[in-house]
PDB file of N, CA and C in Angstrom:
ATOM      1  N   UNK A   1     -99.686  47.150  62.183  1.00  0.00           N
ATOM      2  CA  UNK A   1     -98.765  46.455  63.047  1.00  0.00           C
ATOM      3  C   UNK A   1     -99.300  45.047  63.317  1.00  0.00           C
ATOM      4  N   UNK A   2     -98.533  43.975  63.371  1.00  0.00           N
ATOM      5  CA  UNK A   2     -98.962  42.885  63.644  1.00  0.00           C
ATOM      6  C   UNK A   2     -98.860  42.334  64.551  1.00  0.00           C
ATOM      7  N   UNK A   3     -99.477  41.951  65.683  1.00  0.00           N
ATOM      8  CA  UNK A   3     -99.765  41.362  67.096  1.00  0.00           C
ATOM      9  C   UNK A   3     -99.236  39.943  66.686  1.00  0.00           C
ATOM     10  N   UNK A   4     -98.384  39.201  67.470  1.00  0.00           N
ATOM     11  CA  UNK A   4     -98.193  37.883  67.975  1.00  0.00           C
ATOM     12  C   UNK A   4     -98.587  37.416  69.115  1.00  0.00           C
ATOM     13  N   UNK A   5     -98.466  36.700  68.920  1.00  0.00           N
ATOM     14  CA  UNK A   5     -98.833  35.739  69.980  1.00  0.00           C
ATOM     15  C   UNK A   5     -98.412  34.916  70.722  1.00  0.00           C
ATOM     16  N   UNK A   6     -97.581  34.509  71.425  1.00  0.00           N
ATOM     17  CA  UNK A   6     -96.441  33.839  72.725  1.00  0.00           C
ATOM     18  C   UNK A   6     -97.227  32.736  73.308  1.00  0.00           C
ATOM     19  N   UNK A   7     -96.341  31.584  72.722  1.00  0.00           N
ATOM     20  CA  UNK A   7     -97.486  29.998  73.173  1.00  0.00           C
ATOM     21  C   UNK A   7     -96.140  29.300  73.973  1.00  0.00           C
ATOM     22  N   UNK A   8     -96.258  28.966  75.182  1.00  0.00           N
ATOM     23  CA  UNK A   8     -95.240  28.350  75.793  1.00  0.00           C
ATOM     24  C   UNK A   8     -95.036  27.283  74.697  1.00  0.00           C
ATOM     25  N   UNK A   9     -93.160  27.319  75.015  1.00  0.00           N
ATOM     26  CA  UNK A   9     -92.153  26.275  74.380  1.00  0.00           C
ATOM     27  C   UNK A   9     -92.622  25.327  74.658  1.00  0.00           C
ATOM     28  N   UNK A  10     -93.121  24.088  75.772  1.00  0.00           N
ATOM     29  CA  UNK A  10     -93.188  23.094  76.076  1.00  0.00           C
ATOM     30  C   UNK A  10     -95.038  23.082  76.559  1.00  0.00           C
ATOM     31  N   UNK A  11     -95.264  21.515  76.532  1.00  0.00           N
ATOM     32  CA  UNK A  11     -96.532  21.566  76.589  1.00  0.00           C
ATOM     33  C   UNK A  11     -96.760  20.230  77.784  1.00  0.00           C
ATOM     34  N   UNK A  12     -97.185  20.223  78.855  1.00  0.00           N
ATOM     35  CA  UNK A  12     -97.520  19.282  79.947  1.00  0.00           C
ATOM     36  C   UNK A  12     -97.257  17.681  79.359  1.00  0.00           C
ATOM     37  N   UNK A  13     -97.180  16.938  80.079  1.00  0.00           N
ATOM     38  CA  UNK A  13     -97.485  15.479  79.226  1.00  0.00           C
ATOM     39  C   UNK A  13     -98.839  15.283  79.135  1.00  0.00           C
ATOM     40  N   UNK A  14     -99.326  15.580  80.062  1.00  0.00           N
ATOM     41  CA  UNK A  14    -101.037  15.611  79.963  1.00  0.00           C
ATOM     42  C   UNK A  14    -101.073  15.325  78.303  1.00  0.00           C
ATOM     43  N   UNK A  15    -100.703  16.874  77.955  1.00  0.00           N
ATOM     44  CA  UNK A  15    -101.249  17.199  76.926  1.00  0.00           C
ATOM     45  C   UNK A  15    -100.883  16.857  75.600  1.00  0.00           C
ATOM     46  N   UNK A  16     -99.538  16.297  76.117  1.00  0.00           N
ATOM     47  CA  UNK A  16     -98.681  15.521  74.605  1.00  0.00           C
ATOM     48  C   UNK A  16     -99.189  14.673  74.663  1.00  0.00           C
ATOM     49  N   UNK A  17     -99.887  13.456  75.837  1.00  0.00           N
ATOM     50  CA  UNK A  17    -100.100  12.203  75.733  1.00  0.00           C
ATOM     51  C   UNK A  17    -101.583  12.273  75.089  1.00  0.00           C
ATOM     52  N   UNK A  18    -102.449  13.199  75.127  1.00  0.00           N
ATOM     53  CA  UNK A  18    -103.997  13.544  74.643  1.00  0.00           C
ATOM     54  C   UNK A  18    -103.871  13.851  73.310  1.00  0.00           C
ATOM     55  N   UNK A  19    -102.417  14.830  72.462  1.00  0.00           N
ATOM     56  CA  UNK A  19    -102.379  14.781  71.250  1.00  0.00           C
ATOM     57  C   UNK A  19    -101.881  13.682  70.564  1.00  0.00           C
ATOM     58  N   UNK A  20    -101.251  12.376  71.104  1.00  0.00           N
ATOM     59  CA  UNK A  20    -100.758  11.563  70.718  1.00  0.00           C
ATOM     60  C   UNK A  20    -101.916  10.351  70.673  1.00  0.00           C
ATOM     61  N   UNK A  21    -102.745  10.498  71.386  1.00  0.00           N
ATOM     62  CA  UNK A  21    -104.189   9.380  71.300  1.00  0.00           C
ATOM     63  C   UNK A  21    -105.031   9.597  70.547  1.00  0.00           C
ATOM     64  N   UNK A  22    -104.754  11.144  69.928  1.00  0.00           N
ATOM     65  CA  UNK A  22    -106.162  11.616  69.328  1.00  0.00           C
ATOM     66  C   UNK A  22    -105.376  11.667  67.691  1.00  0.00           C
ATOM     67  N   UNK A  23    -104.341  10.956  67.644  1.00  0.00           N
ATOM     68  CA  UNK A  23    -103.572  11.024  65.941  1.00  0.00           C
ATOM     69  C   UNK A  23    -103.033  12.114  65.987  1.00  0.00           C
ATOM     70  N   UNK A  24    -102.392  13.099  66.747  1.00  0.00           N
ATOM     71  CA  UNK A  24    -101.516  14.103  66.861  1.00  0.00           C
ATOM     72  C   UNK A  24    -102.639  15.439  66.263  1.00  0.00           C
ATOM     73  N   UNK A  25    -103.668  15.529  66.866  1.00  0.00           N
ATOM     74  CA  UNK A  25    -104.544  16.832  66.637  1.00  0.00           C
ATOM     75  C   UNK A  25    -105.834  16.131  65.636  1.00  0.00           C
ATOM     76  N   UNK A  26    -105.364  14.858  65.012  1.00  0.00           N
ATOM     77  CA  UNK A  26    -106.373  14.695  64.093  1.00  0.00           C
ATOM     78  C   UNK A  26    -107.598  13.987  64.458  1.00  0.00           C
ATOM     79  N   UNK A  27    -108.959  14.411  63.993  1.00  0.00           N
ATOM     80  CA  UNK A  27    -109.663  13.377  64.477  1.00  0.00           C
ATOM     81  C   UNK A  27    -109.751  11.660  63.608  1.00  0.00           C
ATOM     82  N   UNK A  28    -109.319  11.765  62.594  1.00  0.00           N
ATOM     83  CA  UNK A  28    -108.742  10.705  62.146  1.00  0.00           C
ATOM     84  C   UNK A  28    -108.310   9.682  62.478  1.00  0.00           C
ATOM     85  N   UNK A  29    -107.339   9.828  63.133  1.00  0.00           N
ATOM     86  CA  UNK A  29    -105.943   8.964  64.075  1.00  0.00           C
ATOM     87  C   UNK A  29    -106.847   8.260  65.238  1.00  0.00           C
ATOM     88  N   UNK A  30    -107.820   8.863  65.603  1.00  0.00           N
ATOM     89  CA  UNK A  30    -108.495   8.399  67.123  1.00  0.00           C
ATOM     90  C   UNK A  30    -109.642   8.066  66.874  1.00  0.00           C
ATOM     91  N   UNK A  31    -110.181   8.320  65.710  1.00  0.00           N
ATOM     92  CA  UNK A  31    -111.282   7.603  65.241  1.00  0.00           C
ATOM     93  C   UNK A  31    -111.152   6.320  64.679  1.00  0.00           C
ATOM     94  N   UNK A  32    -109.913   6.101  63.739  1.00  0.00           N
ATOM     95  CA  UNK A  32    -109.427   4.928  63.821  1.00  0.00           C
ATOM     96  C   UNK A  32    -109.128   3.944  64.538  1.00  0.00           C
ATOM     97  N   UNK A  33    -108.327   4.175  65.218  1.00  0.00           N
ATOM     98  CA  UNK A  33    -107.986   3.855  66.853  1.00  0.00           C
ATOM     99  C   UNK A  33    -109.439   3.089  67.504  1.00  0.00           C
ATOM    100  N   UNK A  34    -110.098   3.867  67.536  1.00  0.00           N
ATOM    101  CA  UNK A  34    -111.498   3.990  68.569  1.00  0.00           C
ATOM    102  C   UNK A  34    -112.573   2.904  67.080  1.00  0.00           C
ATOM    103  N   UNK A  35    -112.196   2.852  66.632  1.00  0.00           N
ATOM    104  CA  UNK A  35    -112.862   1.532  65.779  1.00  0.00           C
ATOM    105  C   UNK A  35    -112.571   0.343  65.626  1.00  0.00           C
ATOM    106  N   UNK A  36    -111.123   0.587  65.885  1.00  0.00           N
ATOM    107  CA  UNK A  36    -110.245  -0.859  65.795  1.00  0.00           C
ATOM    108  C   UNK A  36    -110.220  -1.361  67.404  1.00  0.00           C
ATOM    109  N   UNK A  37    -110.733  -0.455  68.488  1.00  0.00           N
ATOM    110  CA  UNK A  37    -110.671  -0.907  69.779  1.00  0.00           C
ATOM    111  C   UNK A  37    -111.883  -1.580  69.878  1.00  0.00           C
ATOM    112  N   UNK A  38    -113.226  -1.017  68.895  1.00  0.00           N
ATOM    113  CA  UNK A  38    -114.525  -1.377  69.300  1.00  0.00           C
ATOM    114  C   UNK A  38    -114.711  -2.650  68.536  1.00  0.00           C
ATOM    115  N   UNK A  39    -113.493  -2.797  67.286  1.00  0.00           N
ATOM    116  CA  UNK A  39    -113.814  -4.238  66.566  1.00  0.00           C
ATOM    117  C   UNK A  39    -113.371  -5.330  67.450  1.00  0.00           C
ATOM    118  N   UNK A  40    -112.263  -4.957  68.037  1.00  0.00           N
ATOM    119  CA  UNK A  40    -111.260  -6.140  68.914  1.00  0.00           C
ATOM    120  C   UNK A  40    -112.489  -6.381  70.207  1.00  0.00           C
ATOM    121  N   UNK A  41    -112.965  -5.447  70.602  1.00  0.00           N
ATOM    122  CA  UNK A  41    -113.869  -5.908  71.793  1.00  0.00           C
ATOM    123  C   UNK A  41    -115.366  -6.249  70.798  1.00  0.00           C
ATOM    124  N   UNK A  42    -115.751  -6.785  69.809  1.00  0.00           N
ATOM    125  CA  UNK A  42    -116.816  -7.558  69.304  1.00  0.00           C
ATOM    126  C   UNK A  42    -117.958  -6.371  68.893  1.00  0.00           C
ATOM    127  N   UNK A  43    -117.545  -4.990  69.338  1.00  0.00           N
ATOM    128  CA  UNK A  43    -118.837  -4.329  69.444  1.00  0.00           C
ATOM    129  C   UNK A  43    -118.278  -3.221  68.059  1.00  0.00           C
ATOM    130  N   UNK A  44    -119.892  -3.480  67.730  1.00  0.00           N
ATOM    131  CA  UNK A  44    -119.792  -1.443  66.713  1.00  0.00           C
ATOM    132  C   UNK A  44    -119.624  -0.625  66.841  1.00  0.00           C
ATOM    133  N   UNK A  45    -119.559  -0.034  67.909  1.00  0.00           N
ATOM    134  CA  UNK A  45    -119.242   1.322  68.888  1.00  0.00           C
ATOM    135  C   UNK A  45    -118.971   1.261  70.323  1.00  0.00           C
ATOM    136  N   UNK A  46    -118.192   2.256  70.402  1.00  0.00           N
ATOM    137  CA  UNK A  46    -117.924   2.557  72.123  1.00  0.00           C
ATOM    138  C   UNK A  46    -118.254   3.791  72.424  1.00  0.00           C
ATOM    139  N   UNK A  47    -118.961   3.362  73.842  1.00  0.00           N
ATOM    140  CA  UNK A  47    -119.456   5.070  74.479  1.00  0.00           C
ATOM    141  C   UNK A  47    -118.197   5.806  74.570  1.00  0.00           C
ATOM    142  N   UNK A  48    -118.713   7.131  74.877  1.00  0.00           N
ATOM    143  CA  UNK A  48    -117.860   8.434  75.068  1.00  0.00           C
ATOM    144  C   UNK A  48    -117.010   7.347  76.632  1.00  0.00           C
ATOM    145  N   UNK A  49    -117.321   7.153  77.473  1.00  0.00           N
ATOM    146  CA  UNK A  49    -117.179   7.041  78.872  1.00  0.00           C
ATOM    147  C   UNK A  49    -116.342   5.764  78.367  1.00  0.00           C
ATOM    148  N   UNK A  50    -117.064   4.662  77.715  1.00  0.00           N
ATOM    149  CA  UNK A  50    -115.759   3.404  77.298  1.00  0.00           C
ATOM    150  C   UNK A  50    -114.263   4.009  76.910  1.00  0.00           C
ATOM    151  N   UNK A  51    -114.425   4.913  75.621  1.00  0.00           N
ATOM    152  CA  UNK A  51    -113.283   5.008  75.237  1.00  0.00           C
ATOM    153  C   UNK A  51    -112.854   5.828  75.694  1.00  0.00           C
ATOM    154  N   UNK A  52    -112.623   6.901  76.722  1.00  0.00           N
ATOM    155  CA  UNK A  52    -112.247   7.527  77.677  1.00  0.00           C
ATOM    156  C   UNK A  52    -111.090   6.669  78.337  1.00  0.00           C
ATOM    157  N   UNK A  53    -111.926   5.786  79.122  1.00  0.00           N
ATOM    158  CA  UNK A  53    -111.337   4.835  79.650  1.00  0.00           C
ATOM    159  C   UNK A  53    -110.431   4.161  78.743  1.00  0.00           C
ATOM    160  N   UNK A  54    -110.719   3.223  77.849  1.00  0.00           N
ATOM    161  CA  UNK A  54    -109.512   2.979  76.410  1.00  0.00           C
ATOM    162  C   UNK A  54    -108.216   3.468  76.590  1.00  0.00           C
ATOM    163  N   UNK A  55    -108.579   4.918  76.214  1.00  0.00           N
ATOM    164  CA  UNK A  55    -107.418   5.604  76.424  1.00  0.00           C
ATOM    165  C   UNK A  55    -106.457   5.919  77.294  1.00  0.00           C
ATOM    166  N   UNK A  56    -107.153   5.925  78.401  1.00  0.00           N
ATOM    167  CA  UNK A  56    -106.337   6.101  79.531  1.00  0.00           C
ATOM    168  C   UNK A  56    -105.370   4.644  79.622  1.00  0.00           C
ATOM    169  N   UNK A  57    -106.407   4.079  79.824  1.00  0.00           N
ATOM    170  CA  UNK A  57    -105.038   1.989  79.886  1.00  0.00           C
ATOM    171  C   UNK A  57    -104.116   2.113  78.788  1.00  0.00           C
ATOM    172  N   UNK A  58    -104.315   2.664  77.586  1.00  0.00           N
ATOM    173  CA  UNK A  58    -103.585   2.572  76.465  1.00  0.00           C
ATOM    174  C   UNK A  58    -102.319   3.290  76.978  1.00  0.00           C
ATOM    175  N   UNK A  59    -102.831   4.444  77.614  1.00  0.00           N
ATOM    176  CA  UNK A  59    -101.246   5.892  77.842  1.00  0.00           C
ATOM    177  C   UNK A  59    -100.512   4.591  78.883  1.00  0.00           C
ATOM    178  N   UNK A  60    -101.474   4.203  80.049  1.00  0.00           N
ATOM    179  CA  UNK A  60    -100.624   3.482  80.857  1.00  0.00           C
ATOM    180  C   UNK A  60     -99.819   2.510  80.587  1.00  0.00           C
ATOM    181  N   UNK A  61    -100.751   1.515  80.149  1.00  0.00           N
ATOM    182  CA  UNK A  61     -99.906   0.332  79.264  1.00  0.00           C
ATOM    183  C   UNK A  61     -98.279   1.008  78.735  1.00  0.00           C
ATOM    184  N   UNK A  62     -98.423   2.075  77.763  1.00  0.00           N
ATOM    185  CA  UNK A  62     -97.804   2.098  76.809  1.00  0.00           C
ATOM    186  C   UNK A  62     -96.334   2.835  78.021  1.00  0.00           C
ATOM    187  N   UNK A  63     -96.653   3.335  78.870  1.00  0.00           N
ATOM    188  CA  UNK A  63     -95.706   3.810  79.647  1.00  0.00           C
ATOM    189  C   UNK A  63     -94.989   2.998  80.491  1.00  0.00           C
ATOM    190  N   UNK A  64     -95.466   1.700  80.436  1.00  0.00           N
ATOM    191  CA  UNK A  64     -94.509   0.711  81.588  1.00  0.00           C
ATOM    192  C   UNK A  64     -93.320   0.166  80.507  1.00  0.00           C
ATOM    193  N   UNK A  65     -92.332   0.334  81.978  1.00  0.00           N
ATOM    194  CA  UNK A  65     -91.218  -0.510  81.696  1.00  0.00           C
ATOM    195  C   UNK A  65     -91.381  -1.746  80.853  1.00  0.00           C
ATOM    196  N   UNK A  66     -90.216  -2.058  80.672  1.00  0.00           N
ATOM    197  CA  UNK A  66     -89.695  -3.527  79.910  1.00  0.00           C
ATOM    198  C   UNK A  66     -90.457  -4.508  80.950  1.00  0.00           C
ATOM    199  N   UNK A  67     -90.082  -4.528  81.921  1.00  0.00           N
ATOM    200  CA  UNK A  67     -90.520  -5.945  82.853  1.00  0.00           C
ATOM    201  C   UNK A  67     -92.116  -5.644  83.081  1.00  0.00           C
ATOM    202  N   UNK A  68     -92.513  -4.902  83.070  1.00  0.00           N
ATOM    203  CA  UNK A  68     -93.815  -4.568  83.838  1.00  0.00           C
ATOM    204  C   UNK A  68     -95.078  -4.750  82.777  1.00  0.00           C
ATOM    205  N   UNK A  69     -94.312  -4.389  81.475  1.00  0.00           N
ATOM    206  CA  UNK A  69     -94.828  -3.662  79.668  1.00  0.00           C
ATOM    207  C   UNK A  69     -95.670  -5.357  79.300  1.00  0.00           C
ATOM    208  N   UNK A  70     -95.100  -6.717  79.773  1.00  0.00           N
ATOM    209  CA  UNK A  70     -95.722  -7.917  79.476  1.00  0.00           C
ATOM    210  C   UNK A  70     -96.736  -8.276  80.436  1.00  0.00           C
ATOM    211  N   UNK A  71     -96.819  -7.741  81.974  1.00  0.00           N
ATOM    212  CA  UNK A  71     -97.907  -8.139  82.577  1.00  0.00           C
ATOM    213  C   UNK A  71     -98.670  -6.979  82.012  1.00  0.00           C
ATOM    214  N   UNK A  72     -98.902  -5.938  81.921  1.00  0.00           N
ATOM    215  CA  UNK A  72     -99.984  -5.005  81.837  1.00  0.00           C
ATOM    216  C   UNK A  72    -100.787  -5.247  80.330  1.00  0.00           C
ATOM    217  N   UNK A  73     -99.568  -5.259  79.691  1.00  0.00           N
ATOM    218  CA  UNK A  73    -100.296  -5.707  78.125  1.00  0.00           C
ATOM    219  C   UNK A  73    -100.706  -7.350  77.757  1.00  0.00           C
ATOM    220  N   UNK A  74    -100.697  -8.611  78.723  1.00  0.00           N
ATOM    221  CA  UNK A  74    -100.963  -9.879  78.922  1.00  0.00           C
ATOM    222  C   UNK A  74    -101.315 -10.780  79.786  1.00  0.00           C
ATOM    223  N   UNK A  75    -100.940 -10.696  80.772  1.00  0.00           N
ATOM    224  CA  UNK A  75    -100.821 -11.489  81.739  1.00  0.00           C
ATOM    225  C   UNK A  75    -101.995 -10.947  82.537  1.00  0.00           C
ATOM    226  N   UNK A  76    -102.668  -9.547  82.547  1.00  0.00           N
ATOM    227  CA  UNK A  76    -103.752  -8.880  83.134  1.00  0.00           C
ATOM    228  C   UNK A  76    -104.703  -9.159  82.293  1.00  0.00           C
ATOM    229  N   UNK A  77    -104.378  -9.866  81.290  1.00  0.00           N
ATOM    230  CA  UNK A  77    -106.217  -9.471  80.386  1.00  0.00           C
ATOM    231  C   UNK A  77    -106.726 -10.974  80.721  1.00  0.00           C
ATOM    232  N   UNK A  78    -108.006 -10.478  80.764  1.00  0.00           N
ATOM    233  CA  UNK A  78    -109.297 -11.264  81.155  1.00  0.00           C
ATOM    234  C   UNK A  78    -109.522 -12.744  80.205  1.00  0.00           C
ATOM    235  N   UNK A  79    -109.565 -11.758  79.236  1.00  0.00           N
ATOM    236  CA  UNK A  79    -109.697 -12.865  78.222  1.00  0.00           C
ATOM    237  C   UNK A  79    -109.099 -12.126  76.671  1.00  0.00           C
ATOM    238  N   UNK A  80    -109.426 -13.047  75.688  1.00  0.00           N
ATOM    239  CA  UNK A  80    -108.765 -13.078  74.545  1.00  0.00           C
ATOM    240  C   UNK A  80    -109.320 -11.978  73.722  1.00  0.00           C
ATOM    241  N   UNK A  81    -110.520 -11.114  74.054  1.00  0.00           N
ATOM    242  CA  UNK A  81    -110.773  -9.980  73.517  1.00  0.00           C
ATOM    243  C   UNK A  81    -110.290  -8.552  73.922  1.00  0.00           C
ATOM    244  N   UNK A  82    -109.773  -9.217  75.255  1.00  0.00           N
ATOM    245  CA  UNK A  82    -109.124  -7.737  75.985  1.00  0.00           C
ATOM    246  C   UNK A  82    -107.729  -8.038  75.243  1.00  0.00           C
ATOM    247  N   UNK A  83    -106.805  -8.892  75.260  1.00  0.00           N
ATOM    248  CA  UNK A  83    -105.432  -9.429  74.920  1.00  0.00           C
ATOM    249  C   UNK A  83    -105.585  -8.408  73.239  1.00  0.00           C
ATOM    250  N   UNK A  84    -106.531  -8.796  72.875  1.00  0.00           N
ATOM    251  CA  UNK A  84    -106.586  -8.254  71.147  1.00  0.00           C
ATOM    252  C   UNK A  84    -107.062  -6.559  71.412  1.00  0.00           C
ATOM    253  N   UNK A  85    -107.922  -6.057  72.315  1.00  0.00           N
ATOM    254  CA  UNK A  85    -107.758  -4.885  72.386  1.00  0.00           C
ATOM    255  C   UNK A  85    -106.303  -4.148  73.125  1.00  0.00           C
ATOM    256  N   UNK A  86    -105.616  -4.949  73.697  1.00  0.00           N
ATOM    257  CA  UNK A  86    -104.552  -4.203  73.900  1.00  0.00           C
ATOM    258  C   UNK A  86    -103.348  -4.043  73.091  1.00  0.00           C
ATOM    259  N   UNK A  87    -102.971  -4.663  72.022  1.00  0.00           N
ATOM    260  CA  UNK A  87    -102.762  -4.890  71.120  1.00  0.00           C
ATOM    261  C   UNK A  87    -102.917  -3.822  70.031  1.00  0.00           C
ATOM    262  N   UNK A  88    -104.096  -3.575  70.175  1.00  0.00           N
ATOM    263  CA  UNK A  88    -104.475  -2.247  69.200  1.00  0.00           C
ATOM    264  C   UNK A  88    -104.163  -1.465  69.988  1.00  0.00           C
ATOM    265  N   UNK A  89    -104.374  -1.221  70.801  1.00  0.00           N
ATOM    266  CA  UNK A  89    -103.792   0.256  71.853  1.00  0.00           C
ATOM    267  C   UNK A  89    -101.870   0.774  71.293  1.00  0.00           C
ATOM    268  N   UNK A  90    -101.657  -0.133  72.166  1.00  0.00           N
ATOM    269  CA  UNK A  90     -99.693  -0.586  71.763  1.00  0.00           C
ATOM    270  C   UNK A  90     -99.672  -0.170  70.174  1.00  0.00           C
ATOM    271  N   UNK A  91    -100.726  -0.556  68.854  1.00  0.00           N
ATOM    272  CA  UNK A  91     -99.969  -0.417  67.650  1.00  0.00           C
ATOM    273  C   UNK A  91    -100.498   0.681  67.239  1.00  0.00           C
ATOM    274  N   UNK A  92    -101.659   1.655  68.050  1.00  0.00           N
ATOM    275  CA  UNK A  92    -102.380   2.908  68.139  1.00  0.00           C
ATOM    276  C   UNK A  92    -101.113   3.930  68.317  1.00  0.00           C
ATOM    277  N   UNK A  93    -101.067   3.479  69.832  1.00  0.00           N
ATOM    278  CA  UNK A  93    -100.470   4.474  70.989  1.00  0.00           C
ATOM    279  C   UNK A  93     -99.311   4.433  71.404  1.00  0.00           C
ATOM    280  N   UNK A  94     -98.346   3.152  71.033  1.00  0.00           N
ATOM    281  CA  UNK A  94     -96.815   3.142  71.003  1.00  0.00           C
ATOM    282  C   UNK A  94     -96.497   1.888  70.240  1.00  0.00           C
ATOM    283  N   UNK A  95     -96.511   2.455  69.024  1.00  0.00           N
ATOM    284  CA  UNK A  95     -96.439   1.544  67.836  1.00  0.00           C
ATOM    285  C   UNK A  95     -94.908   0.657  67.920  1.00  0.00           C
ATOM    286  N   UNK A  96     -94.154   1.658  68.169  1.00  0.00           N
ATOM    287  CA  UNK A  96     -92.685   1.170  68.228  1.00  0.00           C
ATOM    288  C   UNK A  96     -92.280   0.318  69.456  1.00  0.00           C
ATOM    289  N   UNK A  97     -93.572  -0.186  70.617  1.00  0.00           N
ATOM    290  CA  UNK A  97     -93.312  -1.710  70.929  1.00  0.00           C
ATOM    291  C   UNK A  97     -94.319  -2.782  70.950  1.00  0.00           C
ATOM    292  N   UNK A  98     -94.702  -2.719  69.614  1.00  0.00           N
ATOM    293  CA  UNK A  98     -95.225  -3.793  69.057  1.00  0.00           C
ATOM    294  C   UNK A  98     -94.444  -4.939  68.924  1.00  0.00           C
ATOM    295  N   UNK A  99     -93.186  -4.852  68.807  1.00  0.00           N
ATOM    296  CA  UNK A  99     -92.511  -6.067  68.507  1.00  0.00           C
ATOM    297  C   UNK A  99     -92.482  -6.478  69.562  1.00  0.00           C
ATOM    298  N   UNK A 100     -91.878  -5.927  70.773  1.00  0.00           N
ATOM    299  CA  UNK A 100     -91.910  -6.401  72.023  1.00  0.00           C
ATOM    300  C   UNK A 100     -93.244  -6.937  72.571  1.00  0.00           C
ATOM    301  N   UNK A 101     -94.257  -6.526  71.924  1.00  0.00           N
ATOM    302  CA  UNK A 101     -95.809  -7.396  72.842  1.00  0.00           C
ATOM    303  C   UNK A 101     -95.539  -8.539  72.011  1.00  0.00           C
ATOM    304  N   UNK A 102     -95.563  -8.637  70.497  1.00  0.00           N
ATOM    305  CA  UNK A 102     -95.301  -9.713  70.021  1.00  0.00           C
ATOM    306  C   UNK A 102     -94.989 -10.691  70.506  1.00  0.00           C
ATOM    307  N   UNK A 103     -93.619 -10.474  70.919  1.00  0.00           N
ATOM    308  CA  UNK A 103     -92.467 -11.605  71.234  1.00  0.00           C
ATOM    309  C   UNK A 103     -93.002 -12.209  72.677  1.00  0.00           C
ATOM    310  N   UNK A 104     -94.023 -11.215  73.350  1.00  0.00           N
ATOM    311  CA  UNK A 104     -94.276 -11.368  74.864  1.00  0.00           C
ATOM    312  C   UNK A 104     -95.295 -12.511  74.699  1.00  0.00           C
ATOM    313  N   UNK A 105     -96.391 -12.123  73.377  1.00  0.00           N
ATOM    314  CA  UNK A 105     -97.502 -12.933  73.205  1.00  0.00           C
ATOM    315  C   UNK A 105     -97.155 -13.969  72.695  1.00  0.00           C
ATOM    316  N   UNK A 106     -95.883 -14.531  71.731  1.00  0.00           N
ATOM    317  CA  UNK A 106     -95.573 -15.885  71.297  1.00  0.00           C
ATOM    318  C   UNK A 106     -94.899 -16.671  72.287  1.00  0.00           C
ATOM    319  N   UNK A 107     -94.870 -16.057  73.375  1.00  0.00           N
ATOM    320  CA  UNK A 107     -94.145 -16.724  74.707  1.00  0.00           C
ATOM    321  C   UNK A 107     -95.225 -17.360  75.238  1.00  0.00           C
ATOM    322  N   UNK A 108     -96.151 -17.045  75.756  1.00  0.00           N
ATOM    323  CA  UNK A 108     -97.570 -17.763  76.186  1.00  0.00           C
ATOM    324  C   UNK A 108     -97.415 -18.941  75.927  1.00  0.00           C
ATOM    325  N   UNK A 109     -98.481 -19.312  76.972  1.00  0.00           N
ATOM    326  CA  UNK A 109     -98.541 -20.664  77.073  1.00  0.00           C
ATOM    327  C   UNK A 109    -100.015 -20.943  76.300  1.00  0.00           C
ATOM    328  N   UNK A 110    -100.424 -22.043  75.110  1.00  0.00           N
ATOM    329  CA  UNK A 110    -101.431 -22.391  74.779  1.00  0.00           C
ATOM    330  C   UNK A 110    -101.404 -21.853  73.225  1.00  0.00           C
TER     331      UNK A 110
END
């Protein structure tokens, strides 16, 4: 006889937003990710505790509104290495508004 197994239909956002940072289960997707965050910030690696953090601004970032989506991803960064790590986050973690940071970042002044 064969035993199944019963996995709830739906899964927290928690947990969709943790399979969606990590390349949808892969370690691949987030290792990538997590290299292209550590190139944009100048360094070879990021601690466990950096990219923790990474991730978390990335889910946030990637969750604001239209009006809100250009200060969090521009108008907040420090300087021109954070501007380029957020950037990778957005084309990581919500690829499909990249165009919109785009258009936000050719608006700038300088």
């Amino acid at each position: 006889m064969m035993t199944r197994t019963l996995l709830p239909t739906s899964i927290s956002a928690a947990a969709a937003a943790a399979l969606l940072l990590t390349g949808c289960g892969s370690s691949s997707g987030g290792d990538t990710h997590r290299s292209a965050a550590a190139a944009a910030l100048g360094r070879d690696q990021l601690t466990d505790a950096t990219w923790a953090e990474i991730q978390s601004e990335a889910e946030s970032t990637c969750e604001e509104e239209e009006g809100m989506f250009a200060l969090a991803t521009t108008m907040s960064a420090d300087d021109e290495a954070e501007l380029a790590l957020r950037r990778v986050n957005v084309e990581y973690v919500c690829p499909e508004r990249l165009a919109e940071l785009d258009e936000v970042v050719a608006g700038l002044p300088g």
